[in-house]
Protein backbone atom coordinates (compact mmCIF):
# COMPACT_ATOMS: atom_id res chain seq x y z
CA UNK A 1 60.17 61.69 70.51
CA UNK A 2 62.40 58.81 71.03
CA UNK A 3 65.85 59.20 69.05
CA UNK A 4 65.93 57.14 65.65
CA UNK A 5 65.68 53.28 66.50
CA UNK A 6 68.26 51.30 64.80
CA UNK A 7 68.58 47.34 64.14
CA UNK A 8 71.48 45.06 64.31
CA UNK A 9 71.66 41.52 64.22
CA UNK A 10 73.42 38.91 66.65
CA UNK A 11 76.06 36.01 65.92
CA UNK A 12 73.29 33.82 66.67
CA UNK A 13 70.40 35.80 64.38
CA UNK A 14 68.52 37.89 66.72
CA UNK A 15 67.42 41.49 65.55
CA UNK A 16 68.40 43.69 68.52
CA UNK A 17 66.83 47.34 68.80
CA UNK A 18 69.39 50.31 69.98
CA UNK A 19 69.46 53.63 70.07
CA UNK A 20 71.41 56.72 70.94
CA UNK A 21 71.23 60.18 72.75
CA UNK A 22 73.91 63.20 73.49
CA UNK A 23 77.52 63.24 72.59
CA UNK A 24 80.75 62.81 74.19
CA UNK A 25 82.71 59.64 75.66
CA UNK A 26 80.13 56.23 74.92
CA UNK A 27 78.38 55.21 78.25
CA UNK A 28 76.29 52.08 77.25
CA UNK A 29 73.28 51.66 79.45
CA UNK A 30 72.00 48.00 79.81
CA UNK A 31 68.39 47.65 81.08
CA UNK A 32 67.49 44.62 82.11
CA UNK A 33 63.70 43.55 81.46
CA UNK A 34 61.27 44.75 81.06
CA UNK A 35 62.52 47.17 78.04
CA UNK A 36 61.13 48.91 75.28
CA UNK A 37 62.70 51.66 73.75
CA UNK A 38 59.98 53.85 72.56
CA UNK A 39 57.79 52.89 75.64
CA UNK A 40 59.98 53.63 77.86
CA UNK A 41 61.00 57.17 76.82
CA UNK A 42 57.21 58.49 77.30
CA UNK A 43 57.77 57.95 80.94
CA UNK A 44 59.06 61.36 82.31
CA UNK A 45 61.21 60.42 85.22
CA UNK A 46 63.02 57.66 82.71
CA UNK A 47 63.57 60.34 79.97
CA UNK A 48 64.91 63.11 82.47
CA UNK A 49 67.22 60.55 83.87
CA UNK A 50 68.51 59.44 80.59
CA UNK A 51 68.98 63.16 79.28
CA UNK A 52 71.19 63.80 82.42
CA UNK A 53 73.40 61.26 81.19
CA UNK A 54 73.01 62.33 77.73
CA UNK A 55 74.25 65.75 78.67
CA UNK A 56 77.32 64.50 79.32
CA UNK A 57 77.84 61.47 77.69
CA UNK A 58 77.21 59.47 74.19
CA UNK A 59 74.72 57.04 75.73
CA UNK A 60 73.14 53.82 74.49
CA UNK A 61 70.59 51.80 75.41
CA UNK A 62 69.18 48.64 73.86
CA UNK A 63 66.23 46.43 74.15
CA UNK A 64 67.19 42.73 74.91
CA UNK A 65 65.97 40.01 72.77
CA UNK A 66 62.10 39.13 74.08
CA UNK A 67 61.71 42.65 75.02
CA UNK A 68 60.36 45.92 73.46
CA UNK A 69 61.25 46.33 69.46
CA UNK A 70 63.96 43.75 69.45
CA UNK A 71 62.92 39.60 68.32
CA UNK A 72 59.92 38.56 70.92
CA UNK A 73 60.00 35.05 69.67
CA UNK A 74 63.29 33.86 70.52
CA UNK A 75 64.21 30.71 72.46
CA UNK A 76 64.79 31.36 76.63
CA UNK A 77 67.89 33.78 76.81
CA UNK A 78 70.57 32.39 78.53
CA UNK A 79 73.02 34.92 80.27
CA UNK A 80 75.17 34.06 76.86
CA UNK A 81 72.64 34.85 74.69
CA UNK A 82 71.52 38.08 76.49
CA UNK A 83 75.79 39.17 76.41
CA UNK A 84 75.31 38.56 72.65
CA UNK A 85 73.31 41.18 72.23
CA UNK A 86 75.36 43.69 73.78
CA UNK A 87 78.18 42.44 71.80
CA UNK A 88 76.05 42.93 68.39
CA UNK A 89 75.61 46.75 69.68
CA UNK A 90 78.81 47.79 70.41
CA UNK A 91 80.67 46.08 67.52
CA UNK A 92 77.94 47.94 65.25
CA UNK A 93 78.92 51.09 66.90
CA UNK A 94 82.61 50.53 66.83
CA UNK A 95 83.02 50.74 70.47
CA UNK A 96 86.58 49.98 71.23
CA UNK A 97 86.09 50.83 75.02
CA UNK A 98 83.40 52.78 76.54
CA UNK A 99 81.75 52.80 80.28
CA UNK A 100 79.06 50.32 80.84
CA UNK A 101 76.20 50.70 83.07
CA UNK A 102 74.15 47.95 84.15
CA UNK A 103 70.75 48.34 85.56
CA UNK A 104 69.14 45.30 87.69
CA UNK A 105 69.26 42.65 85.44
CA UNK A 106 71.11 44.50 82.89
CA UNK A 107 73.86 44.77 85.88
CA UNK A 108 74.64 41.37 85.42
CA UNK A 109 74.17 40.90 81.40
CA UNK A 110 77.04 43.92 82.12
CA UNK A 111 79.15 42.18 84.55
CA UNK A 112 79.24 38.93 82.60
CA UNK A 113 80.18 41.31 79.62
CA UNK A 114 82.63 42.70 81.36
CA UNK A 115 84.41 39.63 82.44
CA UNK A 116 84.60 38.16 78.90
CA UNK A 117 86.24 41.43 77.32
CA UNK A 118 88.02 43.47 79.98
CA UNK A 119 90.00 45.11 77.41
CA UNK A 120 86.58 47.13 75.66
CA UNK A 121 85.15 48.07 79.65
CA UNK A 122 87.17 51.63 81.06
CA UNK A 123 84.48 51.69 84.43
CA UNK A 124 81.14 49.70 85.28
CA UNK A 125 78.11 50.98 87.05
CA UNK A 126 75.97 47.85 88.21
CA UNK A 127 72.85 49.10 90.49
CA UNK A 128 70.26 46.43 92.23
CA UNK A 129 72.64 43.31 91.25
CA UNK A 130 73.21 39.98 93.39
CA UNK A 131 75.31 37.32 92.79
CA UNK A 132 73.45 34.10 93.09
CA UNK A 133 69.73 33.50 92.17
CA UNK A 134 69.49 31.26 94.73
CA UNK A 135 69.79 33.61 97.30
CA UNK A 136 67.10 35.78 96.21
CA UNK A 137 64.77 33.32 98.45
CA UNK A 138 64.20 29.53 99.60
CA UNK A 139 63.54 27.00 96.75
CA UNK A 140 60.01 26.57 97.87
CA UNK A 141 59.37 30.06 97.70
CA UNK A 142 60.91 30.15 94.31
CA UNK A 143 59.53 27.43 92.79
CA UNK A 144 55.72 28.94 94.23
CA UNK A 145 56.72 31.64 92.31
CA UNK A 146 57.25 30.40 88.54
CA UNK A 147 54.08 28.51 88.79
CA UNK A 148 52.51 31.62 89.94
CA UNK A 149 53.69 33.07 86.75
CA UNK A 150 53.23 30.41 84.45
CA UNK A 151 49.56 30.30 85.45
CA UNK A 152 48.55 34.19 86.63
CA UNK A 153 46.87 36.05 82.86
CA UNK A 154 49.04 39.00 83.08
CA UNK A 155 52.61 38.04 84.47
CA UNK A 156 54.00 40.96 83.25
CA UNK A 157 52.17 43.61 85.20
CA UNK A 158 52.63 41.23 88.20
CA UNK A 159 56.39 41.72 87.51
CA UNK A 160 56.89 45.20 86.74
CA UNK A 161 54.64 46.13 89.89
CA UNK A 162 57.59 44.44 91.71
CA UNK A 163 59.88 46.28 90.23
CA UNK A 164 57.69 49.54 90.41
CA UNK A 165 57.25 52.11 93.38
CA UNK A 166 53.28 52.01 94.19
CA UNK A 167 52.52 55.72 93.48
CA UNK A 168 53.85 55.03 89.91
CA UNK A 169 53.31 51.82 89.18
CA UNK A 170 50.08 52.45 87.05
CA UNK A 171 51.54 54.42 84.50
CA UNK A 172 54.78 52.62 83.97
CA UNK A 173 52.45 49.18 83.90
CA UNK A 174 49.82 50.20 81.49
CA UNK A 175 53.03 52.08 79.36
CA UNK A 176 54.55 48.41 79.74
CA UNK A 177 52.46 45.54 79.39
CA UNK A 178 53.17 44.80 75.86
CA UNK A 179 56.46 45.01 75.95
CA UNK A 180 57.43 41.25 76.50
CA UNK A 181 55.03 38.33 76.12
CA UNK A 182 54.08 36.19 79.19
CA UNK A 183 56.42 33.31 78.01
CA UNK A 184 59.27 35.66 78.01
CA UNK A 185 58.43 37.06 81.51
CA UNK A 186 58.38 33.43 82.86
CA UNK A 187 61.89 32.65 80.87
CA UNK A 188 63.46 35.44 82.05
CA UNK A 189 62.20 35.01 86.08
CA UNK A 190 63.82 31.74 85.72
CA UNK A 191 66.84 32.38 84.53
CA UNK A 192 66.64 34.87 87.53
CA UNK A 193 66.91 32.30 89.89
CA UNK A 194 69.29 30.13 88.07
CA UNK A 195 71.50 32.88 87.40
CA UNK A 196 75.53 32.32 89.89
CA UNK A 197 78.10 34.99 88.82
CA UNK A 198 80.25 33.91 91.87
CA UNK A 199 82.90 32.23 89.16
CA UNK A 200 82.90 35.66 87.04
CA UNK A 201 83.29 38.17 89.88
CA UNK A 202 86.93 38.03 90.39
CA UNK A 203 87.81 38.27 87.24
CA UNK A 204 86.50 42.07 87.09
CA UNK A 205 89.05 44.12 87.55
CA UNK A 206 87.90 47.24 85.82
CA UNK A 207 87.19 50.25 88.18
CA UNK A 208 83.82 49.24 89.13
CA UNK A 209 80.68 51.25 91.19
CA UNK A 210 77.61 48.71 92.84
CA UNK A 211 74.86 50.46 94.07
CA UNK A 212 71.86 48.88 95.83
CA UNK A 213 69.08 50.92 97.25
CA UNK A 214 68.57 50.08 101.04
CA UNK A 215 64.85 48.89 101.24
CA UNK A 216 64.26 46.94 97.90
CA UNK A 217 61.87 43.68 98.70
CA UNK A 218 62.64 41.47 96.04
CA UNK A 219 66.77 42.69 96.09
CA UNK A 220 67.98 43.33 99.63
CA UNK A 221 70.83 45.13 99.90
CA UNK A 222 72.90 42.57 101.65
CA UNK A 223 72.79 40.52 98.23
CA UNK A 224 74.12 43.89 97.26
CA UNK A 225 76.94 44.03 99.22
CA UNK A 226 78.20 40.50 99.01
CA UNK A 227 78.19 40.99 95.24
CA UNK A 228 80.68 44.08 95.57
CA UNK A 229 83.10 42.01 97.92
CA UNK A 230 83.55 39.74 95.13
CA UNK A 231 84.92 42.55 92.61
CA UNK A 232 88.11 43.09 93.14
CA UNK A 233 88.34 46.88 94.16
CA UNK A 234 84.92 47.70 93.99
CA UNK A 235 82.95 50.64 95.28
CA UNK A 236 80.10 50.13 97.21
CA UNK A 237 77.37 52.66 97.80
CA UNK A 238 73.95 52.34 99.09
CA UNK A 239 71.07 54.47 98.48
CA UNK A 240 67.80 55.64 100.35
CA UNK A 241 64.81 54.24 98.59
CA UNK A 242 62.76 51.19 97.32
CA UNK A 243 62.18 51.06 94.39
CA UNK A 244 64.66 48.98 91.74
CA UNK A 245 64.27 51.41 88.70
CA UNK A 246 67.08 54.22 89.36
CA UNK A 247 65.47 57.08 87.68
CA UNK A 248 61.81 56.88 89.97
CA UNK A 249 61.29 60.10 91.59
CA UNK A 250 63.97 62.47 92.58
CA UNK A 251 67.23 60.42 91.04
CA UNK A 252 69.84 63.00 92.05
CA UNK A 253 71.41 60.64 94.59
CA UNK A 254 71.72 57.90 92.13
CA UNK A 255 73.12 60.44 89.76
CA UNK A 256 75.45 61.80 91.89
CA UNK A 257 76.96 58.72 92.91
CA UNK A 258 77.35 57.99 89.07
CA UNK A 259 79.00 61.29 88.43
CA UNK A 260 81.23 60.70 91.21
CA UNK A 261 82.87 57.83 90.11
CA UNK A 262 82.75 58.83 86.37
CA UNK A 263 84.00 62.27 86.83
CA UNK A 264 81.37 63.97 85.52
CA UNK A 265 78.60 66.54 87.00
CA UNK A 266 75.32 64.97 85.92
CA UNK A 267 73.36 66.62 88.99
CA UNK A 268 73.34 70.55 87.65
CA UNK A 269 72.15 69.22 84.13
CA UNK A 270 69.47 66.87 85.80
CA UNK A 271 66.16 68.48 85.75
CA UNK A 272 63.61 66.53 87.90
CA UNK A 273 59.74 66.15 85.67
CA UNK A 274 57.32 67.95 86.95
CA UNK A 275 53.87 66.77 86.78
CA UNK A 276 52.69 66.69 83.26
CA UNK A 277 49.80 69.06 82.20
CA UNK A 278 46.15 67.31 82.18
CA UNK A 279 45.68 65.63 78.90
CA UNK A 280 43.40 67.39 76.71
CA UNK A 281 42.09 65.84 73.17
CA UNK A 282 44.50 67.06 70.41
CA UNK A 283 45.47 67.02 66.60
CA UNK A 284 48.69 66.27 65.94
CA UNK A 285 50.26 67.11 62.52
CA UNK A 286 53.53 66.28 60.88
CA UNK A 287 55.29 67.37 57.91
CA UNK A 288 58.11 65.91 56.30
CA UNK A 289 60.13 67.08 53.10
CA UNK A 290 60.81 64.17 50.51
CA UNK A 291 64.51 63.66 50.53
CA UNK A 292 66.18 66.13 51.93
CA UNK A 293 69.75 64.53 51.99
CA UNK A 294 69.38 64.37 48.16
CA UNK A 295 67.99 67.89 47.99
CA UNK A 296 71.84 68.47 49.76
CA UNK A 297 73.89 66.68 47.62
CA UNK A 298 72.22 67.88 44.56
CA UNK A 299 71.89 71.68 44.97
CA UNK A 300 74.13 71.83 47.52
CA UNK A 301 74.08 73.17 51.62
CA UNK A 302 73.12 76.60 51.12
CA UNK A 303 70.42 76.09 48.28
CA UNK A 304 69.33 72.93 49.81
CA UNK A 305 68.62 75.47 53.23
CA UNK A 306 66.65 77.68 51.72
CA UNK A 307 64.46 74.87 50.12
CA UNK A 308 64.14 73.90 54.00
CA UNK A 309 63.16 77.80 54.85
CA UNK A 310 60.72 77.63 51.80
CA UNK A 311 58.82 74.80 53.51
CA UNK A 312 58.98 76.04 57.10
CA UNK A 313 57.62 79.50 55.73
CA UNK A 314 54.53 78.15 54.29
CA UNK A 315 53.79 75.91 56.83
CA UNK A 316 53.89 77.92 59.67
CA UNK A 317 52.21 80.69 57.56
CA UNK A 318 49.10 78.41 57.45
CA UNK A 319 49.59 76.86 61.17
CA UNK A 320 48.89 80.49 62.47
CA UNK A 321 46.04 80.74 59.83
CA UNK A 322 44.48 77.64 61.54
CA UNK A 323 45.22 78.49 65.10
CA UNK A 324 48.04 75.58 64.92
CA UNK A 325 50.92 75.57 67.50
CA UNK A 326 54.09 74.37 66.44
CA UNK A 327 55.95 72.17 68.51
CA UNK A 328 59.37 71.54 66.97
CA UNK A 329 61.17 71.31 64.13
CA UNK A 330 62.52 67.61 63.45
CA UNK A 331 65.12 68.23 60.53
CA UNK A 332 63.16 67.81 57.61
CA UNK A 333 59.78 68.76 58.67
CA UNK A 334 57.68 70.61 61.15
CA UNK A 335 55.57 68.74 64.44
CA UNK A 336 52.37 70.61 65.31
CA UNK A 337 49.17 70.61 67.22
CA UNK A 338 45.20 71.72 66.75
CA UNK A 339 42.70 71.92 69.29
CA UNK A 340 40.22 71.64 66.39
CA UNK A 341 40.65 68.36 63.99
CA UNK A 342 38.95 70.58 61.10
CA UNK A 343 41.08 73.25 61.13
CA UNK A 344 44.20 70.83 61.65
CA UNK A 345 43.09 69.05 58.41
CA UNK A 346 42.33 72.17 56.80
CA UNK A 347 46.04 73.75 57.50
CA UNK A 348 47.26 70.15 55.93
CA UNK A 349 45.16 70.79 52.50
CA UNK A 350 46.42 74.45 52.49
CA UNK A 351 49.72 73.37 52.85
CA UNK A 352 50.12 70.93 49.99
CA UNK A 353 48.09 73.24 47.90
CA UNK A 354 50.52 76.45 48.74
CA UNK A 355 53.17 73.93 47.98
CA UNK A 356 51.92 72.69 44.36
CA UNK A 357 51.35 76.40 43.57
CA UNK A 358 55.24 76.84 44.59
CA UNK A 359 56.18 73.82 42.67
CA UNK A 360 54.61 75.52 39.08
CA UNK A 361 57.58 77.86 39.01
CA UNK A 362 60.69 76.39 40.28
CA UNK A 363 63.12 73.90 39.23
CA UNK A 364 63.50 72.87 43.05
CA UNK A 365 59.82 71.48 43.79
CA UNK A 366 59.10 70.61 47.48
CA UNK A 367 57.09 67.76 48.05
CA UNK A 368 55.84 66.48 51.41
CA UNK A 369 53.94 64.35 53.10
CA UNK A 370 51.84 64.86 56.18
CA UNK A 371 50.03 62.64 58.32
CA UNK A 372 47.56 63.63 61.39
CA UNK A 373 46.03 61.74 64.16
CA UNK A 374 44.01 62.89 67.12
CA UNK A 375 44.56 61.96 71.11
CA UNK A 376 45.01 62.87 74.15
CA UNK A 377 49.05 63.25 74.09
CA UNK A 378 50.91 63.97 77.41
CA UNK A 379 52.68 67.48 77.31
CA UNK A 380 55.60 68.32 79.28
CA UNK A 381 58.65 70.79 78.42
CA UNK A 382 56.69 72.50 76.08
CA UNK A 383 56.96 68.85 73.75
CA UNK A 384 53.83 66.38 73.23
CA UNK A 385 54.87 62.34 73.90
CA UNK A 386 52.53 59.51 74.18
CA UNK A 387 50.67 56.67 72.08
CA UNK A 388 48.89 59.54 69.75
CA UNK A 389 52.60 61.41 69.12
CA UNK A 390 53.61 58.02 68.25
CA UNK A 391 50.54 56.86 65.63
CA UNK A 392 50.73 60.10 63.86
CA UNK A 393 54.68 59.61 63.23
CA UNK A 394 53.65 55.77 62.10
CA UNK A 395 51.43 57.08 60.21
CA UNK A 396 53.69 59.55 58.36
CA UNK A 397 56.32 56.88 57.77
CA UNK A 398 53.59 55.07 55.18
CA UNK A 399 52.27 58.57 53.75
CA UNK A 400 53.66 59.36 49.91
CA UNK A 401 54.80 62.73 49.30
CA UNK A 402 52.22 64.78 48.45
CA UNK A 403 49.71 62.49 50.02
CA UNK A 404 47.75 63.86 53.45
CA UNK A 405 46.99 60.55 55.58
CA UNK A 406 45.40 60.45 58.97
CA UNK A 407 43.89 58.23 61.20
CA UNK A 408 40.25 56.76 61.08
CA UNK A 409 39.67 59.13 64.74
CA UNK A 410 40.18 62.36 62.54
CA UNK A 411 37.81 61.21 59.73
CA UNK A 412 35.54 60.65 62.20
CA UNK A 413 36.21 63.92 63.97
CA UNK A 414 35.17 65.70 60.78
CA UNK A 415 32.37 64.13 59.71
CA UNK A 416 30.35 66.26 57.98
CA UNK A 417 32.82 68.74 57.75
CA UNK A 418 33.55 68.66 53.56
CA UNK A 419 36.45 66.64 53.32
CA UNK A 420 37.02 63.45 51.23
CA UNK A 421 38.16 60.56 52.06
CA UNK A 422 39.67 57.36 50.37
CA UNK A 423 40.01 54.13 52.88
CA UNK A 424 43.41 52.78 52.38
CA UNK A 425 42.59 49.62 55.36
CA UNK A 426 44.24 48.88 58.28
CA UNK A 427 48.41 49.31 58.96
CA UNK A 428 50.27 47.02 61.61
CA UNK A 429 52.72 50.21 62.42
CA UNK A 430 55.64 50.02 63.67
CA UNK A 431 55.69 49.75 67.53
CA UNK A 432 52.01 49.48 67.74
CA UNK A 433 49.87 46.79 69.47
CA UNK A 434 47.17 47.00 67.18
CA UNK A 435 45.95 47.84 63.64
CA UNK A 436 45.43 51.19 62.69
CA UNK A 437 42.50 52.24 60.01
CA UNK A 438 44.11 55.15 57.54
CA UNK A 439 42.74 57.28 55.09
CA UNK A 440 44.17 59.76 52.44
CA UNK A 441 42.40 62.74 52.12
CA UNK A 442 41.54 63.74 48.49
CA UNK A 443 42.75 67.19 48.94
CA UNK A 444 43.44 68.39 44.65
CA UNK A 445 39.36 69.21 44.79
């Protein structure tokens, strides 16, 4: 799963989502559009690019306002407005100076960024940038273009196919489309166009990388090049390849050329996807211990552990009673999966009822909630991701302790099966495009 999404709110009252992976020296990664953080990390070659850097580096991404779990409904950014919310993450953060890396358009929310507070940048990566939106084509042609937008029912997947190379396009479109509204697409392609860094450019003077791939359509790499002749000192290296997302296919070039410049090996701890497994229907099952920081501070770390150790013993006692395979630990509770939606619910009613029989003779009860939904998750790296992962972790997030909540696809999977239900209506969760019917299951029978 995605790391913990945090919130953080601009000078001008935008919520911005960020997040963060690895430790070591901050390198802030700037996507451009279109972002969503959650989205985003169920694509493998994304997430195996982003744990290269993560290997080495404290990184942190973001979702610009209009996209992914930041404000959607926000007046058209301005390059201002879109360096506002990179301002609003790193002052959050406490970022006196970190590297910056600037993908597409992020490259030139990053450069603008970078000529405003030289004193916070140590080295910028820009990849895919040009200097002047008016040399991204003729004004007819551009002009055709917005109105193609502003009138085409899915502008979006139009864009991102752009962006996109053709034998992945699908996925990353369908794992995309509702991460920006049309409006938003058509404010952002205009700004695109409008868009002349050629006043900001000399004032960079930060060791800086530009890399441009060498057959991008909608990019070329001469707009590339011109745009590193205007940084003063700038590195200039172009790759073999299409597509403008860095991390499509095999991105040990891209990383390498990274690493180079920051001094870091990020090509021996990159570890190319491979394909995922076939999807197969699944249960998925979470646990998760009510307060476990106040379990700490109460009893303290080593009684507080074995509370922990309590709880992982009796649930993985009944996921091996149940034919349930555990996928990781998260911290305070346990991620698992069922090929069978019965016996998934009936290791979630044996666990709360081994726990209330614990809880009759000890000062320390353990109470926790569990939530289950069924899918077809994608597996890779022995780990489940996907739309189903993500429900069942919604749905855990409005589950009580004690409680056993699951989606209206497992009630339905165990029809007739014994188990009671009581409707509790539908949930807008957290991330989701649409509502979500959940049950509790009346387990004390």
């Amino acid at each position: 799963m995605v790391s913990p999404v945090q919130f953080v709110r601009t000078t001008d009252g935008v919520n911005v989502a960020f997040c963060e992976h690895g430790d070591g020296p901050p390198l802030v990664f700037v996507r451009g559009w279109i972002s969503h953080l959650e989205r985003m990390w169920d694509l493998k070659d994304f997430r195996a690019f982003i744990q290269a850097l993560a290997a080495r580096f404290r990184v942190i991404r973001f979702d610009n306002r209009a996209n992914g779990l930041s404000d959607p409904d926000v007046p058209a950014p301005t390059l201002d407005s879109l360096v506002l919310d990179l301002e609003a993450v790193v002052d959050r953060l406490g970022l006196e100076r970190f590297d910056l890396y600037g993908s597409t358009f992020g490259g030139h929310i990053a450069l603008a960024y970078t000529a405003k507070h030289p004193e916070r940048v140590s080295r910028l990566v820009v990849e895919n940038v040009y200097a002047r939106g008016q040399e991204l084509a003729p004004k007819d042609q551009r002009d055709a273009m917005l109105n193609m937008l502003r009138t085409m029912p899915r502008p979006a997947a139009y864009v991102l196919s752009l962006m996109t190379s053709p034998e992945r396009a699908g996925a990353s479109i369908e794992g995309s489309l509702r991460s920006i509204s049309d409006k938003g697409v058509v404010d952002l392609y205009t700004l695109a166009y409008e868009l002349d860094l050629t006043p900001l450019l000399p004032a960079i003077t930060v060791p800086t990388l530009v890399m441009h791939r060498r057959e991008t359509a909608t990019i070329p790499l001469e707009l590339g090049r011109r745009l590193a002749a205007q940084v003063p000192g700038a590195r200039f290296v172009a790759l073999d390849g299409k597509s403008l997302n860095p991390y499509e296919g095999d991105a040990t070039p891209v990383l390498r050329a990274i690493g180079d410049f920051l001094g870091a090996d990020l090509v021996s701890v990159y570890s190319r996807p491979r394909e995922a497994s076939p999807s197969r229907p699944l249960t998925i099952l979470f646990t998760d211990m009510e307060g476990s920081t106040e379990l700490t501070t109460r009893m303290g770390d080593a009684a507080a552990q074995e509370t922990l150790r309590t709880h992982d013993r009796l649930v993985r006692d009944c996921l091996r009673a149940h034919h349930g395979r555990e996928i990781k630990h998260t911290g305070d509770g346990i991620m698992a999966s069922f090929e069978s939606a019965s016996e998934a619910l009936d290791c979630a009613v044996e666990i709360q009822k081994g726990l209330a029989t614990h809880n009759e003779d000890t000062d320390a009860p353990i109470r926790v909630r569990i939530a289950l939904n069924s899918g077809e998750p994608v597996a890779e790296n022995k780990d489940l991701f996907g739309t189903s992962v993500q429900t069942a972790a919604r749905i855990l997030e409005e589950t009580e302790p004690g409680q056993i909540r699951v989606a209206n696809v497992v009630r339905e999977l165990v029809a007739g099966k014994g188990f009671s239900f009581r409707a509790l209506g539908q949930f807008n969760l957290r991330g989701l495009d649409e509502p979500v019917s959940v049950y509790e299951v009346n387990w004390h029978s």
